[in-house]
Protein backbone atom coordinates (compact mmCIF):
# COMPACT_ATOMS: atom_id res chain seq x y z
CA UNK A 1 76.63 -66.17 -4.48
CA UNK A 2 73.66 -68.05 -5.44
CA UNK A 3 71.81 -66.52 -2.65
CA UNK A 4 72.21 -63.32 -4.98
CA UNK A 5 71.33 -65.21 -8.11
CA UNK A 6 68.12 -66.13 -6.42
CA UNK A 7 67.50 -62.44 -5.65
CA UNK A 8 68.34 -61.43 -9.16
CA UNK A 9 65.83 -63.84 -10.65
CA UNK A 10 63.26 -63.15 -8.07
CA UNK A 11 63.63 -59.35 -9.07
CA UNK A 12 63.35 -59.97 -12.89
CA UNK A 13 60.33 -62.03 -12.92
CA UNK A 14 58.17 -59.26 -10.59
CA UNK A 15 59.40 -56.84 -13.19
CA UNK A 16 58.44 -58.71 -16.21
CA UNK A 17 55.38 -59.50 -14.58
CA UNK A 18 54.48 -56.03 -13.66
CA UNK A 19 55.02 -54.75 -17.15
CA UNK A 20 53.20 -57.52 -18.59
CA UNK A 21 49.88 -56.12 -16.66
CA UNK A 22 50.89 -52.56 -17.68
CA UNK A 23 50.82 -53.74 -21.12
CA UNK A 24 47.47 -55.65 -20.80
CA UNK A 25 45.38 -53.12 -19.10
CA UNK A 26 46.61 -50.48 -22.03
CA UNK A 27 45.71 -53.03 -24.70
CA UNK A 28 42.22 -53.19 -23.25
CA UNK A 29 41.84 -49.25 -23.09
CA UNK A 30 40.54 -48.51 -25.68
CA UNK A 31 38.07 -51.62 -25.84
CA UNK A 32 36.85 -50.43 -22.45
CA UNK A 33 36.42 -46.69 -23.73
CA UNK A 34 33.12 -44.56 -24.47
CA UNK A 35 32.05 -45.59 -27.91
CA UNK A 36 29.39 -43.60 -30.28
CA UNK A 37 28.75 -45.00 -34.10
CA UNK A 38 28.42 -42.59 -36.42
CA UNK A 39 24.88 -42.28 -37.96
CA UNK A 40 22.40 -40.10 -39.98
CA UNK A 41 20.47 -37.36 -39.11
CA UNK A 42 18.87 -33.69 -39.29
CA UNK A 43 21.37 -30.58 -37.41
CA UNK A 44 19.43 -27.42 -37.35
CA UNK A 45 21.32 -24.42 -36.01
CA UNK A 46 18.80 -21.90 -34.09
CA UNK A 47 19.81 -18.53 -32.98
CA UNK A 48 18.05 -17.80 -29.78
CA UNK A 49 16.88 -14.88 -27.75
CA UNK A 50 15.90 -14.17 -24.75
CA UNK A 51 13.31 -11.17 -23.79
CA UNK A 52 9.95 -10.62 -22.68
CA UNK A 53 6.23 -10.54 -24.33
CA UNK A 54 5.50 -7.06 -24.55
CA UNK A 55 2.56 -5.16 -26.55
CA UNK A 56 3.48 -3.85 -29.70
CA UNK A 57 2.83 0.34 -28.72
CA UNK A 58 2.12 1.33 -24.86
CA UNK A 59 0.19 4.73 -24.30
CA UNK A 60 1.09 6.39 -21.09
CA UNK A 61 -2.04 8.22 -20.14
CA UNK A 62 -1.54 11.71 -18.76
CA UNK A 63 -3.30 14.55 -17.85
CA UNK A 64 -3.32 18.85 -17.12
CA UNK A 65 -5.38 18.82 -14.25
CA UNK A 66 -4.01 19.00 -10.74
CA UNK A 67 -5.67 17.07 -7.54
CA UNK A 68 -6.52 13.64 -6.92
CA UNK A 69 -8.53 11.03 -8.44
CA UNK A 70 -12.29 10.54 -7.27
CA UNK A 71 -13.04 7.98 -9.31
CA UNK A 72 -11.66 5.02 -11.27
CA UNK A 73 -13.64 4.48 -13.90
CA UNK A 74 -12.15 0.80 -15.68
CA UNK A 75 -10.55 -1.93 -13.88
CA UNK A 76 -7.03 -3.72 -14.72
CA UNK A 77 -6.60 -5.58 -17.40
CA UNK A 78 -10.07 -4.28 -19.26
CA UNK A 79 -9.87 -3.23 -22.87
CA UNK A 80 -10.93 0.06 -23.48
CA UNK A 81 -11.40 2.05 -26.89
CA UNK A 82 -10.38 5.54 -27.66
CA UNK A 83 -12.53 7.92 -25.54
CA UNK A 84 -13.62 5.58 -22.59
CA UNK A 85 -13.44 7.06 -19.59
CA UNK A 86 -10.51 6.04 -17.37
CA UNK A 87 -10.29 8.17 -13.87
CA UNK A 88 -11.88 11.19 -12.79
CA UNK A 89 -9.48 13.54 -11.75
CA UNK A 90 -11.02 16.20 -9.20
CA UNK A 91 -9.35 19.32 -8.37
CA UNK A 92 -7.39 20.24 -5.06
CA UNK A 93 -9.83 23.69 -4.99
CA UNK A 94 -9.16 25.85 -1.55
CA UNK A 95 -12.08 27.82 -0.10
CA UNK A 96 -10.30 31.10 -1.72
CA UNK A 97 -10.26 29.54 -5.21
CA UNK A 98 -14.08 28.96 -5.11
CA UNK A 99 -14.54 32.46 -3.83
CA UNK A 100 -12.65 33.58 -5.91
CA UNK A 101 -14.77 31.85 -8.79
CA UNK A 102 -18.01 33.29 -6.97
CA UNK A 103 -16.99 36.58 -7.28
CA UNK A 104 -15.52 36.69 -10.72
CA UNK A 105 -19.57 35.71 -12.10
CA UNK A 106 -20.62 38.31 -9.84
CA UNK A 107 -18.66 40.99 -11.40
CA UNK A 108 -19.61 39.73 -14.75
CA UNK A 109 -23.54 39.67 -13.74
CA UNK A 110 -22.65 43.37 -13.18
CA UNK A 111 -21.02 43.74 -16.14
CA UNK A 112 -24.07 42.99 -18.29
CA UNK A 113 -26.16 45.24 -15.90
CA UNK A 114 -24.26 48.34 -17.07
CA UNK A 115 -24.12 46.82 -21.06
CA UNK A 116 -27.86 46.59 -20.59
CA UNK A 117 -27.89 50.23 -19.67
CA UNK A 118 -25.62 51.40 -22.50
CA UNK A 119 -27.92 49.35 -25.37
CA UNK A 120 -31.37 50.48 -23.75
CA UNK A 121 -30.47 54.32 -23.17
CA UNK A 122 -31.04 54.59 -19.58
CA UNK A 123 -28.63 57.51 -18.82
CA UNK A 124 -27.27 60.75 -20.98
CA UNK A 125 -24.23 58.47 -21.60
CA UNK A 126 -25.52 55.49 -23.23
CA UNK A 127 -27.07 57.89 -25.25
CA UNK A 128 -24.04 60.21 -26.49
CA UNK A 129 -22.44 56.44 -26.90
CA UNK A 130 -25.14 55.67 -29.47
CA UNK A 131 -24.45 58.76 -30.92
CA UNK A 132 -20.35 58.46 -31.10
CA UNK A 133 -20.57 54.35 -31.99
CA UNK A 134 -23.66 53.65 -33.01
CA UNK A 135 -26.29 50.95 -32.69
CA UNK A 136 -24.15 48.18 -33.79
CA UNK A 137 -21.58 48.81 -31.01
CA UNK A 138 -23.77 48.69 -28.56
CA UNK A 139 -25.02 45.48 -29.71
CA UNK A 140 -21.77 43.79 -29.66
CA UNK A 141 -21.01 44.85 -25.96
CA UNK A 142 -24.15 43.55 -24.60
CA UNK A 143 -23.64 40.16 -26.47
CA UNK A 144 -20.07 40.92 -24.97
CA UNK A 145 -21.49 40.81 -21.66
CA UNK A 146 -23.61 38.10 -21.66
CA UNK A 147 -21.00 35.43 -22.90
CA UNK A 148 -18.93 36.64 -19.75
CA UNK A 149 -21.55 36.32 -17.45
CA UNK A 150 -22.75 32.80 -18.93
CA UNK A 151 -18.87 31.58 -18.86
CA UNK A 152 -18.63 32.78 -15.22
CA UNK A 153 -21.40 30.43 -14.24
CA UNK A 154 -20.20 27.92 -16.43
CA UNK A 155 -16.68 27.77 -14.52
CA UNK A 156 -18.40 27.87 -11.39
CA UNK A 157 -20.81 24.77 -11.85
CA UNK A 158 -17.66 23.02 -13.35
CA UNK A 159 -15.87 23.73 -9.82
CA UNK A 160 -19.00 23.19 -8.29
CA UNK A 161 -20.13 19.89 -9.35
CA UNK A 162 -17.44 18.51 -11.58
CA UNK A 163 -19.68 18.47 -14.98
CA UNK A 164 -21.01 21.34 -17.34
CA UNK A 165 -22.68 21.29 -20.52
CA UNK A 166 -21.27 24.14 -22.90
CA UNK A 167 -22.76 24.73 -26.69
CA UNK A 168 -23.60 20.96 -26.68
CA UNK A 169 -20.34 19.96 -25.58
CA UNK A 170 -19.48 18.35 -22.13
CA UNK A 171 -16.51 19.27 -20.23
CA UNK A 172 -15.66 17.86 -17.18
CA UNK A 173 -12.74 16.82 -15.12
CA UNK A 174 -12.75 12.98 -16.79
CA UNK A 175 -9.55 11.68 -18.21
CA UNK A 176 -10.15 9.56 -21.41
CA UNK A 177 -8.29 6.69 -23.21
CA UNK A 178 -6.41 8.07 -26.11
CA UNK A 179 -5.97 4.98 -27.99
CA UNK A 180 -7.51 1.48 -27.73
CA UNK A 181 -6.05 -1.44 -25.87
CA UNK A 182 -5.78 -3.15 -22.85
CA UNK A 183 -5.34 -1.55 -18.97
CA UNK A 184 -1.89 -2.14 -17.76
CA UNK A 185 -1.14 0.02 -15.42
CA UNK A 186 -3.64 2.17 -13.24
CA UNK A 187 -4.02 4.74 -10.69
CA UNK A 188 -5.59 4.36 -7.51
CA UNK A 189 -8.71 6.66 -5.94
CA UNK A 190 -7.37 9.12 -3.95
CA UNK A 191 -3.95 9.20 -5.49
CA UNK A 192 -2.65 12.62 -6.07
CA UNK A 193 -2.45 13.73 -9.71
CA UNK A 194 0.72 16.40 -11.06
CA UNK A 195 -0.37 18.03 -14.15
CA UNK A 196 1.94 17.12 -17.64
CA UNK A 197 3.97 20.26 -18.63
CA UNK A 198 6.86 21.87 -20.87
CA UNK A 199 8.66 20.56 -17.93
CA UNK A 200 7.94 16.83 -16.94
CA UNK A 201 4.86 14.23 -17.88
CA UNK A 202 3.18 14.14 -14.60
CA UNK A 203 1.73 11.59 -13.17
CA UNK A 204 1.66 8.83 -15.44
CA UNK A 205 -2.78 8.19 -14.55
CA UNK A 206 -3.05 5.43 -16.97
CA UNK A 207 -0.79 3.16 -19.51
CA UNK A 208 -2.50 1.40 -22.92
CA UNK A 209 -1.25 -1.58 -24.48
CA UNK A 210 -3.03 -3.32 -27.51
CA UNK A 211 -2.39 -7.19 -25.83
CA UNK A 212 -3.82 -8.54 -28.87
CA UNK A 213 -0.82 -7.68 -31.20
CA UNK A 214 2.14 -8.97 -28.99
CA UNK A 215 5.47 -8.43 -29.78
CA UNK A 216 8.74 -10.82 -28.31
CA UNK A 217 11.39 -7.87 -27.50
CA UNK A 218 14.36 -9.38 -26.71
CA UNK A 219 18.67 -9.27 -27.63
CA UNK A 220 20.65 -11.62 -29.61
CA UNK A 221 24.07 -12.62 -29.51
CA UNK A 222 26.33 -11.18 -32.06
CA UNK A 223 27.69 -14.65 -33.38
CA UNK A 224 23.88 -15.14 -33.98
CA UNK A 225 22.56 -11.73 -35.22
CA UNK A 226 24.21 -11.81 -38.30
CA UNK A 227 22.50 -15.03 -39.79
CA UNK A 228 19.26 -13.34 -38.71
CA UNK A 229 16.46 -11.90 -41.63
CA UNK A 230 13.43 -10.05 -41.39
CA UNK A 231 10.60 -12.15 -42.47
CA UNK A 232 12.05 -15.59 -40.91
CA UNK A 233 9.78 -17.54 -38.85
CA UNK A 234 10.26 -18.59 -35.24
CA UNK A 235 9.39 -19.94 -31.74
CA UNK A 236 8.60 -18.66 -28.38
CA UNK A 237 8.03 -20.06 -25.32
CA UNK A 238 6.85 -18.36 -22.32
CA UNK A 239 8.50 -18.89 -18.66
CA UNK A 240 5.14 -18.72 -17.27
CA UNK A 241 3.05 -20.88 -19.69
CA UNK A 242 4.45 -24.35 -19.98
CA UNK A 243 3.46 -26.04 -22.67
CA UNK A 244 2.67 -23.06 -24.49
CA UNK A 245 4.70 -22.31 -27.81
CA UNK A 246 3.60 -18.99 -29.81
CA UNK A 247 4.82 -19.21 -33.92
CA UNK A 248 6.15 -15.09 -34.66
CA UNK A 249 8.02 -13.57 -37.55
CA UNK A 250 10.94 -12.09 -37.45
CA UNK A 251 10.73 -7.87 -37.73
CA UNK A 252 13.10 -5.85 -36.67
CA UNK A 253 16.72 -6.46 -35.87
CA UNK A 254 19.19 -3.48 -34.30
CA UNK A 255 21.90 -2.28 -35.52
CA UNK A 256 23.57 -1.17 -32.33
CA UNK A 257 24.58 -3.51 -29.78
CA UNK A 258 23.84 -3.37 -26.03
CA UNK A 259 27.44 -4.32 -23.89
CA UNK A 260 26.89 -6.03 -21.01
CA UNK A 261 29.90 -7.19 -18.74
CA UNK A 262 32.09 -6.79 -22.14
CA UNK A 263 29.53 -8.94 -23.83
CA UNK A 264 27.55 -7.85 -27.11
CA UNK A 265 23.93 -8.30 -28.19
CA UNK A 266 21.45 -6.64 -30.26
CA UNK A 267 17.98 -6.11 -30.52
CA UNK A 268 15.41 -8.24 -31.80
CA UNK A 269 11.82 -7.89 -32.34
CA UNK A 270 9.35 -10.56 -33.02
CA UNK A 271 5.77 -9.71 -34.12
CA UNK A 272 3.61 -12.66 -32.82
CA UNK A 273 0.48 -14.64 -33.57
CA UNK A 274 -1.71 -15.56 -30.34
CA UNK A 275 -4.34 -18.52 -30.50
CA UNK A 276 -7.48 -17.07 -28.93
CA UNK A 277 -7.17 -19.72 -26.04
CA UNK A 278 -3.60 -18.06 -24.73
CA UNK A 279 -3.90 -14.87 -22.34
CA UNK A 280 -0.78 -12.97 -22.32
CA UNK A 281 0.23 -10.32 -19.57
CA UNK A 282 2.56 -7.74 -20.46
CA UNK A 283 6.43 -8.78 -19.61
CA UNK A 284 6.33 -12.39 -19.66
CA UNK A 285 9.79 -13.59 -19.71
CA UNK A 286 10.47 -15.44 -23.11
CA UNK A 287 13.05 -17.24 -24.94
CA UNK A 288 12.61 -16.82 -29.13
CA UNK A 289 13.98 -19.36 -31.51
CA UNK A 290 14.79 -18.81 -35.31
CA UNK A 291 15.79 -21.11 -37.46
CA UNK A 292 19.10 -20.12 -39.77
CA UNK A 293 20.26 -23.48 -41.49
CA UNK A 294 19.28 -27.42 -41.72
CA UNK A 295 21.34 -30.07 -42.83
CA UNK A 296 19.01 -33.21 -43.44
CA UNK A 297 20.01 -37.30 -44.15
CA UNK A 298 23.75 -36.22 -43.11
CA UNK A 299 26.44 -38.34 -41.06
CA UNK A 300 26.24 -36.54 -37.33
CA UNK A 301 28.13 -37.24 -34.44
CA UNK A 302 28.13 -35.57 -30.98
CA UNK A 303 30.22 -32.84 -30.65
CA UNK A 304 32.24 -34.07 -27.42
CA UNK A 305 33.93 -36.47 -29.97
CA UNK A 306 35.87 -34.23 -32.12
CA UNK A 307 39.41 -33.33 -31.15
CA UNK A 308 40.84 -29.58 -32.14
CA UNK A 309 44.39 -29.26 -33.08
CA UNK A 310 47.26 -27.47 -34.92
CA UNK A 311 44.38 -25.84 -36.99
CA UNK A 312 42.84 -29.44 -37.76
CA UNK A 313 39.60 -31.67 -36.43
CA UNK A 314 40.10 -35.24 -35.68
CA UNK A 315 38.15 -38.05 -34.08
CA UNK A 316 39.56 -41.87 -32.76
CA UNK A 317 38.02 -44.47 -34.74
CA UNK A 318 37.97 -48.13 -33.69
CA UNK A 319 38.17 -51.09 -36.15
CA UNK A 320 36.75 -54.19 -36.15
CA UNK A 321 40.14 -55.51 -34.76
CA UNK A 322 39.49 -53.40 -31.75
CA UNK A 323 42.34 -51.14 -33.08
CA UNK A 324 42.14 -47.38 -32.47
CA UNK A 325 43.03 -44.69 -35.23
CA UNK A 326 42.89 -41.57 -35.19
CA UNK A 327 41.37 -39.81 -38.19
CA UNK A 328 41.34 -35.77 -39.86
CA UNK A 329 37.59 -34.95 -40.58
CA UNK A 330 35.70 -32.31 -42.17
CA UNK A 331 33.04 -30.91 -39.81
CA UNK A 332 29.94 -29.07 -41.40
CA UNK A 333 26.79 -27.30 -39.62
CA UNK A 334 26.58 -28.13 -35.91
CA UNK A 335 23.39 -27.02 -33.06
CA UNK A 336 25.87 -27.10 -30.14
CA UNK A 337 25.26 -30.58 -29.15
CA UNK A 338 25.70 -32.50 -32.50
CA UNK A 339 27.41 -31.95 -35.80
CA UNK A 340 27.29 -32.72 -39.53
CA UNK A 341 30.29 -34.44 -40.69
CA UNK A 342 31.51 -34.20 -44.12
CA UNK A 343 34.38 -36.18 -44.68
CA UNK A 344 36.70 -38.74 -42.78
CA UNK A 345 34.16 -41.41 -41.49
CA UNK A 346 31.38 -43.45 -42.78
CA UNK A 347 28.40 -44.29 -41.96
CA UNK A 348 28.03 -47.28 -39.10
CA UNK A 349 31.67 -46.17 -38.02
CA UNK A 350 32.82 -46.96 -33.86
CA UNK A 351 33.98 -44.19 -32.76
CA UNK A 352 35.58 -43.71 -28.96
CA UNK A 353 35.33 -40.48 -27.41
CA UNK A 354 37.95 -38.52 -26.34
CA UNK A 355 39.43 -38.38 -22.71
CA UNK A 356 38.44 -41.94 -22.17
């Protein structure tokens, strides 16, 4: 029997023991928790979105002549204006096509042999033809004539040597710059050229972009979008240009979102300003920021330490007994990492973060 007793005692002093510890380590919890006081501060919510640098119209550069470029006559990456030359696209002509060429001004050097004839009287016909038609007649088919014979040789130097002079005008096999801007994309000598048709653009020669009125082009996400304006300012960085921030305005927004992987987003475009000392190349990858709301001198806390439940926001406040209570607040504009709070703490507060 008091071999038992001894057991019985032994048993109830491990157990008091035990809970003793249990109830020491829990009192010392909270005092050994993650703590953040609660100060003031500026929260600025951004929307953000992500794109590339793009220039604000491209020209693709086409052309109706079939063959294959001789000669490339800009470089990529120059700025052009409207009517530089670009390429010179030379025809794919066959032996039979240049024959045929050489023949057709032969037959109209004949041609103006026999008006010649008719207009000078030189045989019983030209003359009953002055009779029936007149002078005037006459006149006109000899002027006829020689326009025929001067375009036959006119389209047979062109073929010949790429170049002709016609009325004071040149024509030749050059393809010209449309529009002003910079190079960005360009064919190679000796690539073949399809002509543009009712039926496709060809081959795309040349492509324009004015580089010095950059545009970001990018998507937004819909919980964003909505707060956006034309007109607001904002801020782009460039993957490829550390450092380097460009300031742009805000000036068109879609209407019509994009759905990616059941995810929505909508277009943005950014006009931007470039400082002369920044060069851009078309499709840098770029992240815009704008603005939509500031809250300045407010209490802030970091977002990790606000509970969410039953419909409700609460954080865990210690006192300056090392007590820990839990208190309802009144959260206001957050940026994702901190947040304005309105009501339920005060400035200087302790309070421990959640989890800990």
């Amino acid at each position: 029997m008091p071999r038992l007793l001894v057991v019985v005692i032994a048993v109830s002093l491990f157990a008091a023991s035990g809970w003793l510890l249990f109830r020491g380590s829990g009192g010392n919890a909270h005092r050994d928790a993650a703590t953040v006081s609660v100060t003031r501060g500026t929260v600025i919510r951004r929307a953000v979105a992500s794109g590339q640098v793009d220039p604000a119209q491209e020209t693709q550069v086409n052309t109706q002549l079939a063959g294959f470029v001789r000669t490339v006559h800009t470089k990529l990456g120059a700025k052009v204006a409207a009517g530089d030359p670009i390429a010179e696209v030379w025809p794919a002509l066959t032996e039979q096509e240049l024959l045929r060429a050489e023949r057709g001004l032969q037959q109209a050097i004949e041609g103006e042999e026999a008006a010649r004839e008719f207009h000078d009287g030189q045989h019983l016909l030209a003359g009953l033809t002055r009779m029936l038609q007149g002078e005037r007649n006459l006149d006109r088919m000899q002027r006829s004539a020689e326009r025929g014979r001067r375009s036959a040789e006119e389209s047979l130097k062109l073929l010949r040597e790429g170049k002709v002079e016609i009325d004071g005008r040149i024509i030749d096999f050059v393809v010209r710059a449309p529009v002003a801007g910079h190079v960005l994309q360009l064919t190679r000598q000796g690539d073949p050229i399809t002509p543009a048709s009712n039926y496709g653009l060809g081959t795309v020669v040349a492509v324009i972009g004015d580089l010095d009125k950059p545009v970001f082009r990018g998507t937004c996400d819909e919980l964003d979008i909505g707060r956006l304006r034309a007109g607001m300012g904002a801020r782009v960085t460039l993957a490829a240009l550390a450092g380097v921030e460009l300031a742009g305005t805000v000036a068109e927004l879609g209407l019509r979102a994009r759905r990616v992987d059941n995810a929505a987003s909508f277009d943005v475009r950014i006009a931007l300003a470039v400082p002369a000392d920044v060069v851009l190349r078309a499709g840098y990858s770029a992240v815009a920021e704008v603005e939509v709301a500031r809250a300045t001198d407010v209490l802030v806390l970091p977002e990790r330490c606000l509970v969410h439940r039953d419909g409700g926001t609460f954080v865990r406040v210690r006192a300056a007994d090392g007590v820990v209570q839990e208190r309802a607040v009144r959260p206001g504009l957050g940026d994702g990492l901190r947040i304005e709070i309105l009501e339920g703490v005060a400035e200087g507060d302790v309070v421990v973060e959640p989890g800990r």
